[in-house]
N, C-alpha and C. Protein backbone atom coordinates (compact mmCIF):
# COMPACT_ATOMS: atom_id res chain seq x y z
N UNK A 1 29.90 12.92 41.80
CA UNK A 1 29.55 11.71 41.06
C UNK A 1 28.42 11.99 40.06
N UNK A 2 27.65 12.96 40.23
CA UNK A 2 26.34 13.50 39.83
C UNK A 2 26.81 14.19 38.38
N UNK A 3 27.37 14.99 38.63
CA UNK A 3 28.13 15.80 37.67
C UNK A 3 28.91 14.53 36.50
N UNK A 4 29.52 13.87 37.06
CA UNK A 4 30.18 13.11 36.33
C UNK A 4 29.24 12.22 35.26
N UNK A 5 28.72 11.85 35.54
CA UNK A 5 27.17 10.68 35.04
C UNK A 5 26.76 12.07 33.95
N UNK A 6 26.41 12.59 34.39
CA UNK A 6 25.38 13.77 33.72
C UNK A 6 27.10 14.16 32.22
N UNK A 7 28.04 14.42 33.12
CA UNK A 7 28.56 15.00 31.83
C UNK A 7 28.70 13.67 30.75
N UNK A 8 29.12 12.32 31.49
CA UNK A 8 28.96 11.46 29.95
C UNK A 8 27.66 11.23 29.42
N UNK A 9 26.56 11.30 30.32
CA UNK A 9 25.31 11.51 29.16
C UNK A 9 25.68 12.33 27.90
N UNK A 10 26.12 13.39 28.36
CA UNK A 10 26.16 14.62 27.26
C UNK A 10 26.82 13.88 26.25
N UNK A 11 28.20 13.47 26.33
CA UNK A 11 29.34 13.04 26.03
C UNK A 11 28.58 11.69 24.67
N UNK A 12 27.67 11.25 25.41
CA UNK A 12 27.23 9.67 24.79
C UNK A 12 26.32 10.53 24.29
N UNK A 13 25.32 10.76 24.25
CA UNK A 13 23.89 11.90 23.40
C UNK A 13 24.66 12.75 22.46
N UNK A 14 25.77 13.47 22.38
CA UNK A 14 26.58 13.83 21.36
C UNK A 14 27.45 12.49 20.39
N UNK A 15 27.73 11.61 20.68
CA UNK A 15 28.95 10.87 20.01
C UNK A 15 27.20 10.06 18.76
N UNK A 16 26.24 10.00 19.75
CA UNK A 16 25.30 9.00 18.89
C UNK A 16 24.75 10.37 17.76
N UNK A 17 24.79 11.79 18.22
CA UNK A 17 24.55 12.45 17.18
C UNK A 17 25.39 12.61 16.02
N UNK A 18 26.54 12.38 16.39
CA UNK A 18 27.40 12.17 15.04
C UNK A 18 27.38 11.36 14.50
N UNK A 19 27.09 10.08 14.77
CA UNK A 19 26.81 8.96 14.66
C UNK A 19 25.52 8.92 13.67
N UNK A 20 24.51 9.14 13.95
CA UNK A 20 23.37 9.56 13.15
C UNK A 20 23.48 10.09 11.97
N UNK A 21 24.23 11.47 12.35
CA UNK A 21 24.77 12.40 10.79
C UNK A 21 25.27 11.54 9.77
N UNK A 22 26.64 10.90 10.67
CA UNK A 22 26.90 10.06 9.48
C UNK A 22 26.22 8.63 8.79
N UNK A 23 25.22 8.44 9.08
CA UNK A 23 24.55 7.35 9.00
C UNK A 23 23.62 8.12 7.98
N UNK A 24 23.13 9.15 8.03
CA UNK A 24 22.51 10.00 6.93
C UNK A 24 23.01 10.43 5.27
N UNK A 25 24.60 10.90 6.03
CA UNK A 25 25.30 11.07 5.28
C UNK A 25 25.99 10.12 4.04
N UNK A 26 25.87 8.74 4.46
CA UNK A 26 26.11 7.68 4.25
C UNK A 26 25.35 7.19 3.16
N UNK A 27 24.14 7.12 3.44
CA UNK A 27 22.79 6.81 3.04
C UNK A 27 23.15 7.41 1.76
N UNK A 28 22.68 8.91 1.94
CA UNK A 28 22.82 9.71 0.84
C UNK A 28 23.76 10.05 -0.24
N UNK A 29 24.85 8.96 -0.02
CA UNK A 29 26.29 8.86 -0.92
C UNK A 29 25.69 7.92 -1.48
N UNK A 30 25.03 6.67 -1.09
CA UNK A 30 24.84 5.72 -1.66
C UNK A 30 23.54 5.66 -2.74
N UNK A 31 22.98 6.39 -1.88
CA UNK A 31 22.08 6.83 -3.31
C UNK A 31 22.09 6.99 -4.28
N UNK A 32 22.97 8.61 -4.08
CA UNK A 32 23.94 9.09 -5.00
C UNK A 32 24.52 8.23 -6.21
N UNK A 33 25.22 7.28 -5.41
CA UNK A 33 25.93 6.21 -6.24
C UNK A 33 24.81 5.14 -7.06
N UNK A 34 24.28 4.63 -6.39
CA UNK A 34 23.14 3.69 -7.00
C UNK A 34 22.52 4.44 -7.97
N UNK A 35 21.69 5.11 -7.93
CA UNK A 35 20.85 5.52 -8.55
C UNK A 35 21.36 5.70 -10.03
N UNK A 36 22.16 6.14 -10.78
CA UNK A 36 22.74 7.06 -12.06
C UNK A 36 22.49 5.21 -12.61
N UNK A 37 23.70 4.10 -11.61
CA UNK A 37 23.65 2.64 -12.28
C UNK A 37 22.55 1.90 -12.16
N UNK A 38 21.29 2.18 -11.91
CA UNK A 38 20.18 1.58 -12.01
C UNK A 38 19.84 2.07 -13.03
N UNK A 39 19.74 3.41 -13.06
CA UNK A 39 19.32 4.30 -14.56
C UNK A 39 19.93 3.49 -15.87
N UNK A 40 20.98 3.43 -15.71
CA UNK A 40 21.93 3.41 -16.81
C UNK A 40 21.12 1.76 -17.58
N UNK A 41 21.31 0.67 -16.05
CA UNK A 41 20.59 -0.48 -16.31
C UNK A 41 19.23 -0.45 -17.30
N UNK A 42 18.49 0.24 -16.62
CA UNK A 42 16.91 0.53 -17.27
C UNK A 42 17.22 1.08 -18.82
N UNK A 43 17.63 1.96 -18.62
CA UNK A 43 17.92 2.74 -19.90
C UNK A 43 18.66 1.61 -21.56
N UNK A 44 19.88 0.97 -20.94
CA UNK A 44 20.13 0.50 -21.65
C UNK A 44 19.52 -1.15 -22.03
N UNK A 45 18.37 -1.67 -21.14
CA UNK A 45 18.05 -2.59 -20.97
C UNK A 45 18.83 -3.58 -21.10
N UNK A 46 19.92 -3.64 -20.15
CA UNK A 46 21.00 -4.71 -19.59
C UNK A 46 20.42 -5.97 -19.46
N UNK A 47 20.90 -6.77 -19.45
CA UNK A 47 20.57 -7.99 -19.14
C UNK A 47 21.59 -9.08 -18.62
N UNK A 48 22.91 -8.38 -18.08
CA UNK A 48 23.52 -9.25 -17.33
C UNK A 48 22.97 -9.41 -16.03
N UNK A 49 22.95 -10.45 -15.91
CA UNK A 49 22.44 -10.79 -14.56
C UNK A 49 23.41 -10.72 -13.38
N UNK A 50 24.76 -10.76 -13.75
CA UNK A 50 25.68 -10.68 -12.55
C UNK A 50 25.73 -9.08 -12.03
N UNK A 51 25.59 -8.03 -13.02
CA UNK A 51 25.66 -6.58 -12.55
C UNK A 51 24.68 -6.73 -12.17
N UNK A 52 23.44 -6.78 -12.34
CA UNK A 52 22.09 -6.48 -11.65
C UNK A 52 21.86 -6.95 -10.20
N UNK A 53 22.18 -8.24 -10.17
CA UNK A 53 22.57 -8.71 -8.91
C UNK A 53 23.36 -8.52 -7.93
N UNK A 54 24.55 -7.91 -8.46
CA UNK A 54 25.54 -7.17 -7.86
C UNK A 54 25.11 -5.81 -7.40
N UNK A 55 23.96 -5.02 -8.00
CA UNK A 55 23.42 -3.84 -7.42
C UNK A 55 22.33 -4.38 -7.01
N UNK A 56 21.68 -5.08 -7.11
CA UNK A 56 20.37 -5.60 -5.85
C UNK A 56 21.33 -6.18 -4.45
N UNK A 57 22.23 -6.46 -4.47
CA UNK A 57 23.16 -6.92 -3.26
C UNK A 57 23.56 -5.68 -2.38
N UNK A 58 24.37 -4.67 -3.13
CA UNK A 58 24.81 -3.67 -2.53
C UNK A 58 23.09 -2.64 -2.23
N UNK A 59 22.38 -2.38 -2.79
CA UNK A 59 21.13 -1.48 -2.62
C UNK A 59 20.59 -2.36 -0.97
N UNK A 60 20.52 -3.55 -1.41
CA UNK A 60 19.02 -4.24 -0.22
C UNK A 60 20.05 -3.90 1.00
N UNK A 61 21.23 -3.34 1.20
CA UNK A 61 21.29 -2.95 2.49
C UNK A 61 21.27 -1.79 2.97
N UNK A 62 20.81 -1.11 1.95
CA UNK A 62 20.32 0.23 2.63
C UNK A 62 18.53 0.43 2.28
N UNK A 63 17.66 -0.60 2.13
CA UNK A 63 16.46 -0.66 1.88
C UNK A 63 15.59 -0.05 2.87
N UNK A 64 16.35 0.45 4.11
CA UNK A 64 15.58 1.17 5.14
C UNK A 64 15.53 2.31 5.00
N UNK A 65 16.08 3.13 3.80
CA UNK A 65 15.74 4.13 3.19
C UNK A 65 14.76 4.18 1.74
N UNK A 66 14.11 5.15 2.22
CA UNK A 66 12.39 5.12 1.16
C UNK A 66 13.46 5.52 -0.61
N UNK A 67 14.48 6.41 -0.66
CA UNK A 67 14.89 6.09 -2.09
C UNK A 67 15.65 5.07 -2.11
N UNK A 68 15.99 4.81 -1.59
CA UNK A 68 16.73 3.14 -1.87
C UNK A 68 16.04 1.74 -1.98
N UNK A 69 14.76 1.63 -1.56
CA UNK A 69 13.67 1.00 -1.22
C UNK A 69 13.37 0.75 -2.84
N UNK A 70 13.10 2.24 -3.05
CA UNK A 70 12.08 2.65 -4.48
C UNK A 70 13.06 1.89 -5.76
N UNK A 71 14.40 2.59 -5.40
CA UNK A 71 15.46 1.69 -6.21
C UNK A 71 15.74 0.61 -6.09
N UNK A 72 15.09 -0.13 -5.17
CA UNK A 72 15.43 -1.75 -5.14
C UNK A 72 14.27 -2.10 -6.33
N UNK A 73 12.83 -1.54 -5.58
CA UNK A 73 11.87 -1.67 -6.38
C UNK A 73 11.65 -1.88 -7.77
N UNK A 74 12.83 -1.00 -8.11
CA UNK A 74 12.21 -0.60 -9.55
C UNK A 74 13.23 -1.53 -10.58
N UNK A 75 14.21 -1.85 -9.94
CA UNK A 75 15.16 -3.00 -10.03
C UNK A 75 14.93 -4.33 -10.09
N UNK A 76 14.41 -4.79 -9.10
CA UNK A 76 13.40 -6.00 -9.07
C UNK A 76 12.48 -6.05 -10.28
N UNK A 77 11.63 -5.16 -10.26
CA UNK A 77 10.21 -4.95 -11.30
C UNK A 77 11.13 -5.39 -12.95
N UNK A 78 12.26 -4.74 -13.29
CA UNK A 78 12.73 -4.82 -14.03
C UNK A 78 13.49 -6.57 -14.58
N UNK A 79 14.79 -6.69 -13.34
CA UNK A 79 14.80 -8.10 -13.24
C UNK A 79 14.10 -9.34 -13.36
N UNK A 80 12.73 -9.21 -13.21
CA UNK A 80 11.70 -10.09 -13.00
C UNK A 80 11.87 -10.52 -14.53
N UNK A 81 11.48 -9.54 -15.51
CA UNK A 81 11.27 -10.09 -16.50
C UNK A 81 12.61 -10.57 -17.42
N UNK A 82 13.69 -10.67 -16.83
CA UNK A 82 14.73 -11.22 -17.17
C UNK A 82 15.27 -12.98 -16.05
N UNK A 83 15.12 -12.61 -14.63
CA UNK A 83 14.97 -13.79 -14.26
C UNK A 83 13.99 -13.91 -13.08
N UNK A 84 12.52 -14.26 -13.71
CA UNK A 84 11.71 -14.26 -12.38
C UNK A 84 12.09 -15.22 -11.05
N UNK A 85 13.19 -16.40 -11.46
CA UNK A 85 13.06 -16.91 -10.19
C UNK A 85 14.23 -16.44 -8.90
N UNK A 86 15.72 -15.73 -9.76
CA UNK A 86 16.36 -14.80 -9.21
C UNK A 86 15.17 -13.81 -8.41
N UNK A 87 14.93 -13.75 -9.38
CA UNK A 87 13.96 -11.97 -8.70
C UNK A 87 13.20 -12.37 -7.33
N UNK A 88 12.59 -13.33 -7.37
CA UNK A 88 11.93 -14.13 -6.14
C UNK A 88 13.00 -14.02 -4.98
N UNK A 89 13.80 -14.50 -5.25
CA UNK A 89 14.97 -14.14 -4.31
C UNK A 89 15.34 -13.19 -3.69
N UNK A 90 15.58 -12.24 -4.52
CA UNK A 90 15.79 -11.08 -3.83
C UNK A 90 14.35 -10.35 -3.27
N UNK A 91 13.28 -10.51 -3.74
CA UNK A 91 12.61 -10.18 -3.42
C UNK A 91 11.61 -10.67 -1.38
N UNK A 92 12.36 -12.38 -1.70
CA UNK A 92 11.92 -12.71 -0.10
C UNK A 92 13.42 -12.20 1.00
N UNK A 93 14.73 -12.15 0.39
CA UNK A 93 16.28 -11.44 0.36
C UNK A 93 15.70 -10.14 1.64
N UNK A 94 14.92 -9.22 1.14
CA UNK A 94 14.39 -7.73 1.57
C UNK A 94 13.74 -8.25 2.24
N UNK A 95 12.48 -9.25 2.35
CA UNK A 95 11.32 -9.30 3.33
C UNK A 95 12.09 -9.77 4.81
N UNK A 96 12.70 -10.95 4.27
CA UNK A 96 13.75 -11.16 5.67
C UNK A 96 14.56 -10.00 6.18
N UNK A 97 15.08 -9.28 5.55
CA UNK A 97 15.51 -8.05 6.10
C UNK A 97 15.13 -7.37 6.81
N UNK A 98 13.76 -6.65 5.74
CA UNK A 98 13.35 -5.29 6.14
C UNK A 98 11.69 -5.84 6.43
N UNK A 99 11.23 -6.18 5.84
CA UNK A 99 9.60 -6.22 6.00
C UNK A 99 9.34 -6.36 8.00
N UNK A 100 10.24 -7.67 8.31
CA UNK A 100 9.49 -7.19 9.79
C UNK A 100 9.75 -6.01 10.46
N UNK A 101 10.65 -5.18 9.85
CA UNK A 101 11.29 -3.93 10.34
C UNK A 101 10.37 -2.79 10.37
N UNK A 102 9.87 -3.07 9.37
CA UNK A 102 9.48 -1.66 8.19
C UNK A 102 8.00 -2.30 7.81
N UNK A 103 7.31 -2.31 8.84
CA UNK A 103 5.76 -2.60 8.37
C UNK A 103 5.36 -1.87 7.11
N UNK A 104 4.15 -2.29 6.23
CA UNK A 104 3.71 -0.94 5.35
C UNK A 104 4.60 -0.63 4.42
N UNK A 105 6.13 -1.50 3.98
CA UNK A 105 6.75 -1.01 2.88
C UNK A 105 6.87 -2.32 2.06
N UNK A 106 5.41 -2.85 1.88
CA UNK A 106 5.53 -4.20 0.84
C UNK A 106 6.03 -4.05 -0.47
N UNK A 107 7.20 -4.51 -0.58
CA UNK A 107 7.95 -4.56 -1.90
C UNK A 107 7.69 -4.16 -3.37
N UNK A 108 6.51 -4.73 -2.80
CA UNK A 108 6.36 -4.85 -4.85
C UNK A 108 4.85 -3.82 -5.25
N UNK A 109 4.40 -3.27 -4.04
CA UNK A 109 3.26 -2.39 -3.86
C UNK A 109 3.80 -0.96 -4.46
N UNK A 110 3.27 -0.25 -4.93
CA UNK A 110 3.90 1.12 -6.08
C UNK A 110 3.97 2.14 -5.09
């Protein structure tokens, strides 16, 4: 019975390590992906509000990552001066999210 217990530990302590990987792996696609269309945003100083919002939607759920965070950040900062009271939104959007999560990663702090 001993043996048995002990081997699905193993069994469960392996399945959550793959599990992890891909949760890394994941992350880091999305980055990937975000990042070039935030650029592109900034760069071309966009001002639709439905794409921007549409990537502050898809980003704030991976905000528990520090580059995705930075890219919400810098997104917001930007948005603001196109619609500050949207931006408010997304900006309390993350605090409900992540702030009680993620002490020490106040939004709008550089």
């Amino acid at each position: 019975m001993k043996i048995k217990i002990n081997h699905q530990m193993v069994n469960l302590v392996q399945a959550i390590g793959v599990l992890a990987r891909e949760h890394r792996q994941l992350t880091h696609q999305a980055v990937l992906e975000y990042a070039p269309e935030v650029e592109a945003i900034l760069r071309d100083q966009c001002r639709d509000s439905r794409r921007i919002e549409h990537l502050l939607d898809g980003i704030l759920d991976f905000c528990f990552d520090s580059e995705m965070l930075y890219l919400y950040k810098k997104l917001c900062r930007y948005y603001f001066e196109i619609d500050p009271s949207a931006t408010v939104s997304y900006v309390n959007a993350y605090r409900e999210m992540w702030d009680e999560k993620e002490e020490g990663n106040a939004l709008l702090d550089v």
